[in-house]
C-alpha atoms as a PDB file:
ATOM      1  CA  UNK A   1     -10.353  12.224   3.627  1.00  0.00           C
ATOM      2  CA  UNK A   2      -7.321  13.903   1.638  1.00  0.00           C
ATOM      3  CA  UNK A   3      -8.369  17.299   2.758  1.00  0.00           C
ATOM      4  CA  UNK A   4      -8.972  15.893   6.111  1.00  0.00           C
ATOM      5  CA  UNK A   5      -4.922  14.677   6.162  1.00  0.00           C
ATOM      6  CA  UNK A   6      -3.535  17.822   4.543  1.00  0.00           C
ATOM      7  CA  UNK A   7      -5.714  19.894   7.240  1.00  0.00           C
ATOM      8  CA  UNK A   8      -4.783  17.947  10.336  1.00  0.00           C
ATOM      9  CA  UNK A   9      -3.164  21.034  11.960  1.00  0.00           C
ATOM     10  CA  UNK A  10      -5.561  23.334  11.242  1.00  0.00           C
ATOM     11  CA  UNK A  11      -8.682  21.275  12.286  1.00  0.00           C
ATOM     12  CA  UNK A  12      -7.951  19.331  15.105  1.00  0.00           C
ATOM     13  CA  UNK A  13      -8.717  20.438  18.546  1.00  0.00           C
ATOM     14  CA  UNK A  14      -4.867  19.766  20.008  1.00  0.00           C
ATOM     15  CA  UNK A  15      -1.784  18.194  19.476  1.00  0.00           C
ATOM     16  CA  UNK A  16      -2.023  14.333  19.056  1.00  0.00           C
ATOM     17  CA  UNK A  17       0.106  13.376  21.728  1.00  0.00           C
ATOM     18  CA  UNK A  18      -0.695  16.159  23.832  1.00  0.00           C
ATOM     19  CA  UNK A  19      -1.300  14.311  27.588  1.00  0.00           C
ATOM     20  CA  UNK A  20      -3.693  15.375  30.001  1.00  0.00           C
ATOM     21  CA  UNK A  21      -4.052  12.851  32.752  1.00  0.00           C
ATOM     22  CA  UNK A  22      -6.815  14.966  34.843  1.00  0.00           C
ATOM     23  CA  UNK A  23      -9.105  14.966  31.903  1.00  0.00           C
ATOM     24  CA  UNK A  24      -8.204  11.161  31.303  1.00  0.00           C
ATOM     25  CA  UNK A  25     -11.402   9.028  29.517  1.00  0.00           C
ATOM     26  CA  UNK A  26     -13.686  12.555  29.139  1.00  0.00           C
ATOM     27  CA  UNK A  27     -17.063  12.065  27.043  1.00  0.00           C
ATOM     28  CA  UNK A  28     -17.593  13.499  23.891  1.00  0.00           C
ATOM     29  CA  UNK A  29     -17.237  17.547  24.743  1.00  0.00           C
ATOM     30  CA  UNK A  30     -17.315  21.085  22.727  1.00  0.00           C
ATOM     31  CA  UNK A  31     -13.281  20.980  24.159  1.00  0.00           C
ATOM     32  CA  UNK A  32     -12.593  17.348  22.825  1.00  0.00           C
ATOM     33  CA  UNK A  33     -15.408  15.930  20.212  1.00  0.00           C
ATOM     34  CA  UNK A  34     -14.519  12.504  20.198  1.00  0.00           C
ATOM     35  CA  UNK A  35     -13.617  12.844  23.838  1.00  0.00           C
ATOM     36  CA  UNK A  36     -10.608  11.855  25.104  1.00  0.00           C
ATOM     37  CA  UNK A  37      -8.038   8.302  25.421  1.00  0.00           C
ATOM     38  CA  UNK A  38      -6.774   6.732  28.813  1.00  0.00           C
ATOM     39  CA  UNK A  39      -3.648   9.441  28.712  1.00  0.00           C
ATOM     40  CA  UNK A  40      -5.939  12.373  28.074  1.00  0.00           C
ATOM     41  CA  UNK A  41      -5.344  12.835  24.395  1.00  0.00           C
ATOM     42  CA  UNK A  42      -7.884  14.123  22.310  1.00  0.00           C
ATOM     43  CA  UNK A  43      -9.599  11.171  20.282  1.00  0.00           C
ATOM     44  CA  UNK A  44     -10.555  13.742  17.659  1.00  0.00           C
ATOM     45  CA  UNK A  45      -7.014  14.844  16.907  1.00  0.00           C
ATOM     46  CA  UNK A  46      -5.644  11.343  16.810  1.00  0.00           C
ATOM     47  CA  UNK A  47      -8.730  10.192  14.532  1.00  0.00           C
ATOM     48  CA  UNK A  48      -7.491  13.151  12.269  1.00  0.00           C
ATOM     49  CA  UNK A  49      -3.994  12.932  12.155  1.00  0.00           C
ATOM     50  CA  UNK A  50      -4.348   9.037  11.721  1.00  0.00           C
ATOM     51  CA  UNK A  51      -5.652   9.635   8.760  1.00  0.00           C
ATOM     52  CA  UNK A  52      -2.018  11.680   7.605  1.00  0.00           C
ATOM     53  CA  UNK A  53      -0.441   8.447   8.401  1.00  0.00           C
ATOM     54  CA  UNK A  54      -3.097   5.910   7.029  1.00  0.00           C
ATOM     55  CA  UNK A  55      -3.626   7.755   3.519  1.00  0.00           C
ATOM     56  CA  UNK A  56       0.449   7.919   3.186  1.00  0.00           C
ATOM     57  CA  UNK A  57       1.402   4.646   4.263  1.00  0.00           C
ATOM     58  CA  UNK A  58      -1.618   3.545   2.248  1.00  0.00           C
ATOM     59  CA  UNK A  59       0.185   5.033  -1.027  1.00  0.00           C
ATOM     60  CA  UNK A  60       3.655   4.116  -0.503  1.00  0.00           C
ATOM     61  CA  UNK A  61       3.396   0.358  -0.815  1.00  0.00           C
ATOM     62  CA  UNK A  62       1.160   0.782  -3.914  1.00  0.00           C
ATOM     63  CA  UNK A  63       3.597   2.915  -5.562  1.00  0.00           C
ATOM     64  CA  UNK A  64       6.162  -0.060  -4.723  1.00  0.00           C
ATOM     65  CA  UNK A  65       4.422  -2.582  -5.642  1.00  0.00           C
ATOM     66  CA  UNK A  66       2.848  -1.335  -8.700  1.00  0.00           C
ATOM     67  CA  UNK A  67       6.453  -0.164 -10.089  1.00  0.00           C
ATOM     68  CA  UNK A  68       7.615  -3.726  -9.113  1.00  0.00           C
ATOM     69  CA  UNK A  69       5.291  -6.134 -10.586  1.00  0.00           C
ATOM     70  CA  UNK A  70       4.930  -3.969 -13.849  1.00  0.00           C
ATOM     71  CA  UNK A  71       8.707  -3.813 -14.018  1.00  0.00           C
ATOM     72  CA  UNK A  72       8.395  -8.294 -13.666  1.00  0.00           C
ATOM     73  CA  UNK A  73       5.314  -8.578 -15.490  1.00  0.00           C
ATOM     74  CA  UNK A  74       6.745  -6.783 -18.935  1.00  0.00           C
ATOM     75  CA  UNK A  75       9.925  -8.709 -18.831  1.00  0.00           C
ATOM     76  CA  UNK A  76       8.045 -12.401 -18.298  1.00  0.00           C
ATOM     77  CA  UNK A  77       5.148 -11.496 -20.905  1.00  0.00           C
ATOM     78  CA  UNK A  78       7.692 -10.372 -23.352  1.00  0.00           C
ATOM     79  CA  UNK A  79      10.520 -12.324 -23.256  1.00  0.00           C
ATOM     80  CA  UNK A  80       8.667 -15.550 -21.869  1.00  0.00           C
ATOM     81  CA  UNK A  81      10.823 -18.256 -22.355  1.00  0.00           C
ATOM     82  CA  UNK A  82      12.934 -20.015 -18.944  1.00  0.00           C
ATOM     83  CA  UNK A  83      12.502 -15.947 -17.600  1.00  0.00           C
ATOM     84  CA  UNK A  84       8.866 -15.910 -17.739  1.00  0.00           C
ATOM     85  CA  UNK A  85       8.359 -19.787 -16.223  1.00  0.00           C
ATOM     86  CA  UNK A  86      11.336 -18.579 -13.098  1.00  0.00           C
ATOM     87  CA  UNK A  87       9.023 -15.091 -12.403  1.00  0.00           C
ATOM     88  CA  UNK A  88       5.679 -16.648 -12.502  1.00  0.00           C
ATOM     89  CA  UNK A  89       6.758 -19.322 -10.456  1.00  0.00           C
ATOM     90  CA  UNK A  90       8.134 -17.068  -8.123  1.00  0.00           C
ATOM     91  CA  UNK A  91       4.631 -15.430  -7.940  1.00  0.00           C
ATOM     92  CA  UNK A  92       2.786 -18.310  -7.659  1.00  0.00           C
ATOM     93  CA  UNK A  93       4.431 -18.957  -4.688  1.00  0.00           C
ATOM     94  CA  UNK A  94       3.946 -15.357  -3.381  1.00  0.00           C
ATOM     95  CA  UNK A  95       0.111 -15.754  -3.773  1.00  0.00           C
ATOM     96  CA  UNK A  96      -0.258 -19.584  -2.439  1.00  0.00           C
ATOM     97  CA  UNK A  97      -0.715 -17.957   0.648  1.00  0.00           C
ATOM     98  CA  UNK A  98      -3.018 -15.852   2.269  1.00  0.00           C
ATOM     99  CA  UNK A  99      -1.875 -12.144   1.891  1.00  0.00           C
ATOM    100  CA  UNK A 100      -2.123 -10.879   5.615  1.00  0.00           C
ATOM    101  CA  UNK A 101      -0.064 -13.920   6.887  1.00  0.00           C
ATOM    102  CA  UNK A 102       2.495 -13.406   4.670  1.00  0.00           C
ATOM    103  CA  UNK A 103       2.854  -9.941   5.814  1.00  0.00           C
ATOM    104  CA  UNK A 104       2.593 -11.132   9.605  1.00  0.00           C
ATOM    105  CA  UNK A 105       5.476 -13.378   8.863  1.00  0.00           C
ATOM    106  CA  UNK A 106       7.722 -11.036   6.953  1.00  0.00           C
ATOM    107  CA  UNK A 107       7.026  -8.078   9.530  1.00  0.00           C
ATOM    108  CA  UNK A 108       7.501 -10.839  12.077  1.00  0.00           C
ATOM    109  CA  UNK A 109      11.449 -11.602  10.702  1.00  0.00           C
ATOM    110  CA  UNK A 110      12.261  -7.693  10.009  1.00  0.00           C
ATOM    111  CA  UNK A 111      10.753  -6.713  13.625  1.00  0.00           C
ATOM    112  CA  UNK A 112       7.834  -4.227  14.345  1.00  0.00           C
ATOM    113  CA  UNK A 113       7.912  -0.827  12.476  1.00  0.00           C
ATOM    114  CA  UNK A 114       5.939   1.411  10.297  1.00  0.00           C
ATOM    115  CA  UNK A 115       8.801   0.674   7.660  1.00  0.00           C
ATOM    116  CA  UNK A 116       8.808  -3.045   7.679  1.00  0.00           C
ATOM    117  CA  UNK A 117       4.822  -3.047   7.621  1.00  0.00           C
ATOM    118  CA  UNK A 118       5.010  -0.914   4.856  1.00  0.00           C
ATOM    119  CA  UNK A 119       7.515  -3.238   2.933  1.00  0.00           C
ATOM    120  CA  UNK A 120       5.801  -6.616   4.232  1.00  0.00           C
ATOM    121  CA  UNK A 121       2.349  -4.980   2.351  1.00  0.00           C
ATOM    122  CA  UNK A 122       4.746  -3.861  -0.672  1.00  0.00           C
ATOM    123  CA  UNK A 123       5.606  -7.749  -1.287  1.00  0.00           C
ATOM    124  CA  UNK A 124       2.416  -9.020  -0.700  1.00  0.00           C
ATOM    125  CA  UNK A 125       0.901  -6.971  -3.533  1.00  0.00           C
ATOM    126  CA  UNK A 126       3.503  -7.305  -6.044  1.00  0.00           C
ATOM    127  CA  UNK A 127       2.287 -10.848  -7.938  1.00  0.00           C
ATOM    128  CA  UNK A 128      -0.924  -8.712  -8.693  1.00  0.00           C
ATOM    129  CA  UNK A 129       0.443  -6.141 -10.361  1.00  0.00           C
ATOM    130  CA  UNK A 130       2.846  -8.748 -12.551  1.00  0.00           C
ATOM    131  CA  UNK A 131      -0.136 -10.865 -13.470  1.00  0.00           C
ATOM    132  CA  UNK A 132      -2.061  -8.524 -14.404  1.00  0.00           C
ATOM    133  CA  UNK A 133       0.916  -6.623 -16.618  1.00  0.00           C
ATOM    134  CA  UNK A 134       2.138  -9.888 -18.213  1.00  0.00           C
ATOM    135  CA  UNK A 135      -2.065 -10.641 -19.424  1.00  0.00           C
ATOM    136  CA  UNK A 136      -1.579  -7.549 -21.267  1.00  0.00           C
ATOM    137  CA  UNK A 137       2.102  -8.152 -22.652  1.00  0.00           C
ATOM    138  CA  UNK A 138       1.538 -11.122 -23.913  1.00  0.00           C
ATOM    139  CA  UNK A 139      -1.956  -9.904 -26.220  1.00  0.00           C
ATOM    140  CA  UNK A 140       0.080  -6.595 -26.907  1.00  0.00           C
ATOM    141  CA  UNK A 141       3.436  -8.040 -28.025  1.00  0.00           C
ATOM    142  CA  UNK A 142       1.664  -9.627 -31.169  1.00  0.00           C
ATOM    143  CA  UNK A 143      -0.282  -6.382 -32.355  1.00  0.00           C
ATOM    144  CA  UNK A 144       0.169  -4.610 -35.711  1.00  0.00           C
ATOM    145  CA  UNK A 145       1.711  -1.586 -34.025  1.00  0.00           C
ATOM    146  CA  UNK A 146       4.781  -3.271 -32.128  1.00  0.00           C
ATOM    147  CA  UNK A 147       5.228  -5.173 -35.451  1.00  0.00           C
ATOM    148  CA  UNK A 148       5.785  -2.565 -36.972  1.00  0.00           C
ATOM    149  CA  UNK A 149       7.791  -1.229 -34.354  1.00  0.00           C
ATOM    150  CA  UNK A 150      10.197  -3.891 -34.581  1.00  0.00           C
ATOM    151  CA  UNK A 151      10.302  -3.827 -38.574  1.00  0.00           C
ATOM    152  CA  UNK A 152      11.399  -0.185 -37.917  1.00  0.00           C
ATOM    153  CA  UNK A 153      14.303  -1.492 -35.975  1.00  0.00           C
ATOM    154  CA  UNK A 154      13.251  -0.447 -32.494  1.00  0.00           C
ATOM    155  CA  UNK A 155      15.042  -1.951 -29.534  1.00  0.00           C
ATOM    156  CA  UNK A 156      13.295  -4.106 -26.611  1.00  0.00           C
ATOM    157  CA  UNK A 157      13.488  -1.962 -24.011  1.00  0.00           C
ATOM    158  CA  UNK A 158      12.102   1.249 -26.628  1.00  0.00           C
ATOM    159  CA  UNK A 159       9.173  -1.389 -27.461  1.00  0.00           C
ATOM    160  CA  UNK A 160       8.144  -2.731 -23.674  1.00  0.00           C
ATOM    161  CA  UNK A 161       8.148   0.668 -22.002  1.00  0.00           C
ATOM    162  CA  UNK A 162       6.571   3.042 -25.551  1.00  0.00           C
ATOM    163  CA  UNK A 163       4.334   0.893 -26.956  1.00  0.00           C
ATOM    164  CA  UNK A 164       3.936  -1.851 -24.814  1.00  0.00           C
ATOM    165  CA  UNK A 165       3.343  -0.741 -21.580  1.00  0.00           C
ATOM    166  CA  UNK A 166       0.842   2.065 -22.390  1.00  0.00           C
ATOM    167  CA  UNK A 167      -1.803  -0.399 -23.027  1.00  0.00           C
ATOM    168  CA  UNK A 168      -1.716  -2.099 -19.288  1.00  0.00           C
ATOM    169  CA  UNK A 169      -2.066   1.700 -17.318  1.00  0.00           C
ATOM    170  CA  UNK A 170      -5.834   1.542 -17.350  1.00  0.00           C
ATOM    171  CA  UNK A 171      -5.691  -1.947 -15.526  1.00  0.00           C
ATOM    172  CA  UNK A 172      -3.017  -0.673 -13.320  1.00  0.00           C
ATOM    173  CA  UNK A 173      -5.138   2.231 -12.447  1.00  0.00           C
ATOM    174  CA  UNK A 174      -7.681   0.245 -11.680  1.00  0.00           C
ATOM    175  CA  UNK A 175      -5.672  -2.191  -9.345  1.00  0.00           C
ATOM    176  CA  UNK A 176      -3.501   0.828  -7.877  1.00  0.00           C
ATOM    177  CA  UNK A 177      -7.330   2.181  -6.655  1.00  0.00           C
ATOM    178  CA  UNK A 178      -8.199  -1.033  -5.161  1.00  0.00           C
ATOM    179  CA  UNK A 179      -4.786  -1.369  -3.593  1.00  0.00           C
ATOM    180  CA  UNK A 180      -4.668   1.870  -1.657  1.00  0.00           C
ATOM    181  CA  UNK A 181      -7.913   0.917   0.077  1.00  0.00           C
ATOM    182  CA  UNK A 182      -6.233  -2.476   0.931  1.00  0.00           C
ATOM    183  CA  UNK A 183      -2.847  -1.500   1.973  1.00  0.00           C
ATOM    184  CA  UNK A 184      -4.734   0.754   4.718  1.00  0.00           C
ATOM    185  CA  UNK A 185      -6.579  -1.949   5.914  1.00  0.00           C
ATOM    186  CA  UNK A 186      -3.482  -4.415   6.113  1.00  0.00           C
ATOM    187  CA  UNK A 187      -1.511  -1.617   7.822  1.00  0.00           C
ATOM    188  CA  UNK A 188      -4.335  -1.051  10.337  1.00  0.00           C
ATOM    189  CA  UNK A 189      -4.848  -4.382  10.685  1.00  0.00           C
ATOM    190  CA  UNK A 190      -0.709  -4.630  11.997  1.00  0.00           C
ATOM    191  CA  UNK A 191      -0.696  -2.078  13.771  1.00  0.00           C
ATOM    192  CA  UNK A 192      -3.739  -3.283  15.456  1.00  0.00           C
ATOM    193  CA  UNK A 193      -1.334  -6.297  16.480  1.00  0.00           C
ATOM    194  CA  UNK A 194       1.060  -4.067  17.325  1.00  0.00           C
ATOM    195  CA  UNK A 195       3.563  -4.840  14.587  1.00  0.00           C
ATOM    196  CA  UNK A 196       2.975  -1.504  12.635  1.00  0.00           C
ATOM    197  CA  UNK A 197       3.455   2.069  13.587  1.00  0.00           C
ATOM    198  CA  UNK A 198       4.624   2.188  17.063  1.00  0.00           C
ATOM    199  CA  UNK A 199       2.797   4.550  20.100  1.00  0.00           C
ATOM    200  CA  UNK A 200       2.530   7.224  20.769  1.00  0.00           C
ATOM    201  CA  UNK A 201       2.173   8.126  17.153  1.00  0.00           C
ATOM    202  CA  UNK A 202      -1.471   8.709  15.975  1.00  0.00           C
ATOM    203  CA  UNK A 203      -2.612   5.544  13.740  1.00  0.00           C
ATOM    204  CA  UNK A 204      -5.939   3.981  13.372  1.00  0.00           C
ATOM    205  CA  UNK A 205      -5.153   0.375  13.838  1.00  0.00           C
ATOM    206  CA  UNK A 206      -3.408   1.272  16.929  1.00  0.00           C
ATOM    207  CA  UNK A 207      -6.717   3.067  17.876  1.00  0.00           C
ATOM    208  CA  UNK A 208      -8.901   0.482  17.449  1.00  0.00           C
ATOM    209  CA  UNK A 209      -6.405  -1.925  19.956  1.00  0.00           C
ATOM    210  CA  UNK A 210      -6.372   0.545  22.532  1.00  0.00           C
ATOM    211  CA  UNK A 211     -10.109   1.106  22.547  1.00  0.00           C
ATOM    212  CA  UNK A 212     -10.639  -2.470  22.698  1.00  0.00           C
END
């Protein structure tokens, strides 16, 4: 699917929003494989560059989130404290409902967009990142080898981000993997409601809504 995105250009048949309205709802052809969409477009080359947008915007709120909730979940698991009680809190609230409604209502209050769908997908994720970071803080913080990092005199910050946060990236990869595949599918699954990526741009949940 990567090398699918990166060669768009090369392997699709036309341009995505290229309109032909003679050759409007075509059959699957050697000219058009997938066939082609009420304005004439090539299915194929939509289905293709889709992908560009899906794998990217599949990424971005990952890379948000992820840098987020680690950021939160290091500073509540080792601190803890009134800090730890406010930012779990916080995230208990976050994931007391169910994910895609929460993004329907935050995309709902910043208006449609491929921006604000990525950023409603960004928050939605973030409590699972900071869970999962502060279970791993808090078993970390008492080890031998930030002991001993404190009896050497290093500072909080040098402790949570060398010798803390190392131990939580094999989690966090294994969230981050999960999370790509759901970020596409909440994306989709707006712009299939038509509160992500706007037309005429090429985008899989949009796709799916015209074709129904």
């Amino acid at each position: 699917l990567v090398a699918v995105a990166i060669l768009a250009p090369v392997i699709a048949d036309a341009p995505p929003a290229r309109q032909n309205l003679r050759s409007r709802l075509q059959p699957p052809s050697a000219e058009h494989w997938f066939g082609t969409d009420e304005f004439g477009r090539s299915v194929f080359s939509r289905v293709v560059h889709g992908a560009r947008v899906s794998l990217l915007t599949g990424t971005i709120p990952v890379l948000v989130a992820g840098t987020i909730g680690t950021l939160l979940g290091l500073l509540a698991g080792f601190y803890r404290g009134w800090l730890d009680s406010v930012l779990m809190r916080l995230m208990d609230v976050l994931l007391a409902f169910p994910s895609i409604l929460l993004a329907l209502a935050i995309v709902g209050t910043l208006g449609p967009g491929l921006t604000n769908a990525v950023i409603a997908v960004a928050i939605v994720s973030i409590p699972e990142y900071a869970r999962i970071v502060r279970s791993v803080v808090l078993g970390a913080r008492e080890e031998e080898f930030v002991q001993a990092a404190t009896a050497l005199g290093a500072r909080s910050p040098r402790k949570m981000f060398k010798h803390i946060l190392p131990t939580a990236l094999g989690p966090l990869s294994v969230q981050a993997s999960l999370g790509v595949g759901y970020a596409i599918l909440s994306l989709a699954g707006l712009s299939f409601l038509g509160l992500g990526i706007q037309p005429p741009a090429a985008d899989w949940g949009e796709m799916l809504n015209r074709g129904r």
